[in-house]
Protein backbone atom coordinates (compact mmCIF):
# COMPACT_ATOMS: atom_id res chain seq x y z
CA UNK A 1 -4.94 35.15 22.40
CA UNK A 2 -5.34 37.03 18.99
CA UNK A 3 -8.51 36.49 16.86
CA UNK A 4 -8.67 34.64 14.25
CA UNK A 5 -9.44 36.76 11.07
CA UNK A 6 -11.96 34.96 8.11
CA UNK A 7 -14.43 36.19 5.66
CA UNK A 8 -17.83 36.35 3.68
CA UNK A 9 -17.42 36.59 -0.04
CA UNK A 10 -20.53 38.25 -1.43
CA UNK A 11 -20.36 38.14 -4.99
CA UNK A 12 -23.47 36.75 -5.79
CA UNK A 13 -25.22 39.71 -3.87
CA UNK A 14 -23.34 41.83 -5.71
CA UNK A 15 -24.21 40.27 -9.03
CA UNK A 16 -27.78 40.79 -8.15
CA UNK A 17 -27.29 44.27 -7.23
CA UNK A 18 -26.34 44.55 -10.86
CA UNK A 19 -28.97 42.62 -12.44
CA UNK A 20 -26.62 39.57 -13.26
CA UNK A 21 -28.81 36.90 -11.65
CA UNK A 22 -27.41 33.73 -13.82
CA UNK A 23 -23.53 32.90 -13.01
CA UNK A 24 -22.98 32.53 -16.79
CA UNK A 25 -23.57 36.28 -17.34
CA UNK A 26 -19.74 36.48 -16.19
CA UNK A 27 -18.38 35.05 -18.90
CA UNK A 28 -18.18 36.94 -21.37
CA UNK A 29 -16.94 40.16 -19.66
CA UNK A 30 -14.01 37.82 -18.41
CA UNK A 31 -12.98 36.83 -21.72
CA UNK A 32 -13.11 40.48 -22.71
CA UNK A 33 -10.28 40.99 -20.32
CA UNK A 34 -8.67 37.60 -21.28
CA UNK A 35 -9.63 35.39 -18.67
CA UNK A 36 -11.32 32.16 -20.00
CA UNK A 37 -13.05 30.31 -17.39
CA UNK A 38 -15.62 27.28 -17.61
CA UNK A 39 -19.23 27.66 -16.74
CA UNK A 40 -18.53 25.28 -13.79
CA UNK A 41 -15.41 27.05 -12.64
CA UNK A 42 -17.74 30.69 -12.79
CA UNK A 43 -20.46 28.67 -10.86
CA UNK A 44 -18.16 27.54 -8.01
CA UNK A 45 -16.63 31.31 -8.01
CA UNK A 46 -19.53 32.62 -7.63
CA UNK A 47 -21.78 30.14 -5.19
CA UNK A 48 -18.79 29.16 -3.11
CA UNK A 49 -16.68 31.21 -1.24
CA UNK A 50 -13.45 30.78 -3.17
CA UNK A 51 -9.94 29.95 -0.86
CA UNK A 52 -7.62 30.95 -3.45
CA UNK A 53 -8.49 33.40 -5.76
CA UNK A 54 -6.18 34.79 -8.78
CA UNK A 55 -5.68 38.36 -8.66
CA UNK A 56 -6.00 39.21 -12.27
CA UNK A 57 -9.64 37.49 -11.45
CA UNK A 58 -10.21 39.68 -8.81
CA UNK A 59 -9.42 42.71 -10.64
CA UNK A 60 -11.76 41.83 -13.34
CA UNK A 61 -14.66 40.92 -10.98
CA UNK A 62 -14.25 44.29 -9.89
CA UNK A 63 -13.64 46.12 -12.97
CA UNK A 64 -16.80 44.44 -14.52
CA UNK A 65 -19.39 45.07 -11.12
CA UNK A 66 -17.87 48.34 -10.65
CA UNK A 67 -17.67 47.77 -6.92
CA UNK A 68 -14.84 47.79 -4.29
CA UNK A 69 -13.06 45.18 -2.62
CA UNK A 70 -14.81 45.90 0.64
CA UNK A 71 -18.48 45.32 -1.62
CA UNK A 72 -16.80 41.95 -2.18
CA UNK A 73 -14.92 40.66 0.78
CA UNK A 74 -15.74 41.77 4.17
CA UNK A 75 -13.34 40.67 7.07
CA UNK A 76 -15.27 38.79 10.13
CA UNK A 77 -13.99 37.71 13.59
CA UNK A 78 -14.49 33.92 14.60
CA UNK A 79 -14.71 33.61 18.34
CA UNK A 80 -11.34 32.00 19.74
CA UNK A 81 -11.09 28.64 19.65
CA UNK A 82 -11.44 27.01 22.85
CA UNK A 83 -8.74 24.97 24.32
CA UNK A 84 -8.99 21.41 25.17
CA UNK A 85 -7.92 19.58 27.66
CA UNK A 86 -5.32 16.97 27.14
CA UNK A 87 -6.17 13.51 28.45
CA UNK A 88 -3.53 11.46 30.69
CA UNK A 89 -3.04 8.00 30.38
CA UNK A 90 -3.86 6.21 33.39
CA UNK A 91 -0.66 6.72 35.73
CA UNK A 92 0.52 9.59 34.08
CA UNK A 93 0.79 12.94 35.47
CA UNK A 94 -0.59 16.44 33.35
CA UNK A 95 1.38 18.93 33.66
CA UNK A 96 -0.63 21.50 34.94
CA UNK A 97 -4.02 19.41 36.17
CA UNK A 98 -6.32 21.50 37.33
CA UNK A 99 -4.41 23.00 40.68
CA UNK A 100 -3.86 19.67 42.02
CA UNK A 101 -0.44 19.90 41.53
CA UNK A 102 1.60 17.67 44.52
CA UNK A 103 -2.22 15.72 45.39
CA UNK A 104 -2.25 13.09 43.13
CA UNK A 105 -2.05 9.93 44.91
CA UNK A 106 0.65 7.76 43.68
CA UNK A 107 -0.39 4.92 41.62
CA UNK A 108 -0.42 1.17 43.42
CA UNK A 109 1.65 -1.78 42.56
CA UNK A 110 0.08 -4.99 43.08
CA UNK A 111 2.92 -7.63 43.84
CA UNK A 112 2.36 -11.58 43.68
CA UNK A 113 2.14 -13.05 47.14
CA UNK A 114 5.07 -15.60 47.95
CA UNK A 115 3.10 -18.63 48.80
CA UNK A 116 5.70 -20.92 50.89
């Protein structure tokens, strides 16, 4: 199974490497390069680790901290996720249960009695 590949966005550590301790202190070197953000659109960029991220943002974030990508996104592997075993309704046979294979007891039918 391959790992799955996530990250850690560290651009408030970054900031404070910088001496840029208030999220607001972004924007205005993004409107200098033409990107107009709000204050609360900065704050979730920074304090949240953003999902989708515009690339002309990107470029600016690192044109203004002077830093690499790698300073801010590093790659991480998350442990595999671990598979779970599918639950059979009552009667019904898993398809691969365990090694018990052909030593499942059949199920019982309980007839009516015929009462003559």
């Amino acid at each position: 199974m391959a790992a799955k590949l996530d990250y850690q966005w560290h651009l408030r550590k970054v900031m404070a490497d910088r001496g840029m301790f208030s999220t607001t202190d972004l924007l205005p070197p993004l409107a200098e390069r033409g990107i107009t953000l709000s204050s609360s659109q900065v704050y979730r960029l920074v304090v949240e680790r953003p999902e989708r991220l515009s690339l002309k943002i990107l470029m600016a974030l690192l044109d203004i901290l002077d830093c690499t990508m790698d300073d801010l996104i590093e790659p991480i592997t998350v442990a595999g996720a671990v598979k779970k075993t599918k639950k059979v309704a009552a009667g019904g046979s898993a398809p691969d249960a365990e090694g018990l294979g052909g030593l499942r007891p059949k199920r019982a039918r309980i007839r009516g009695v015929d009462r003559s």
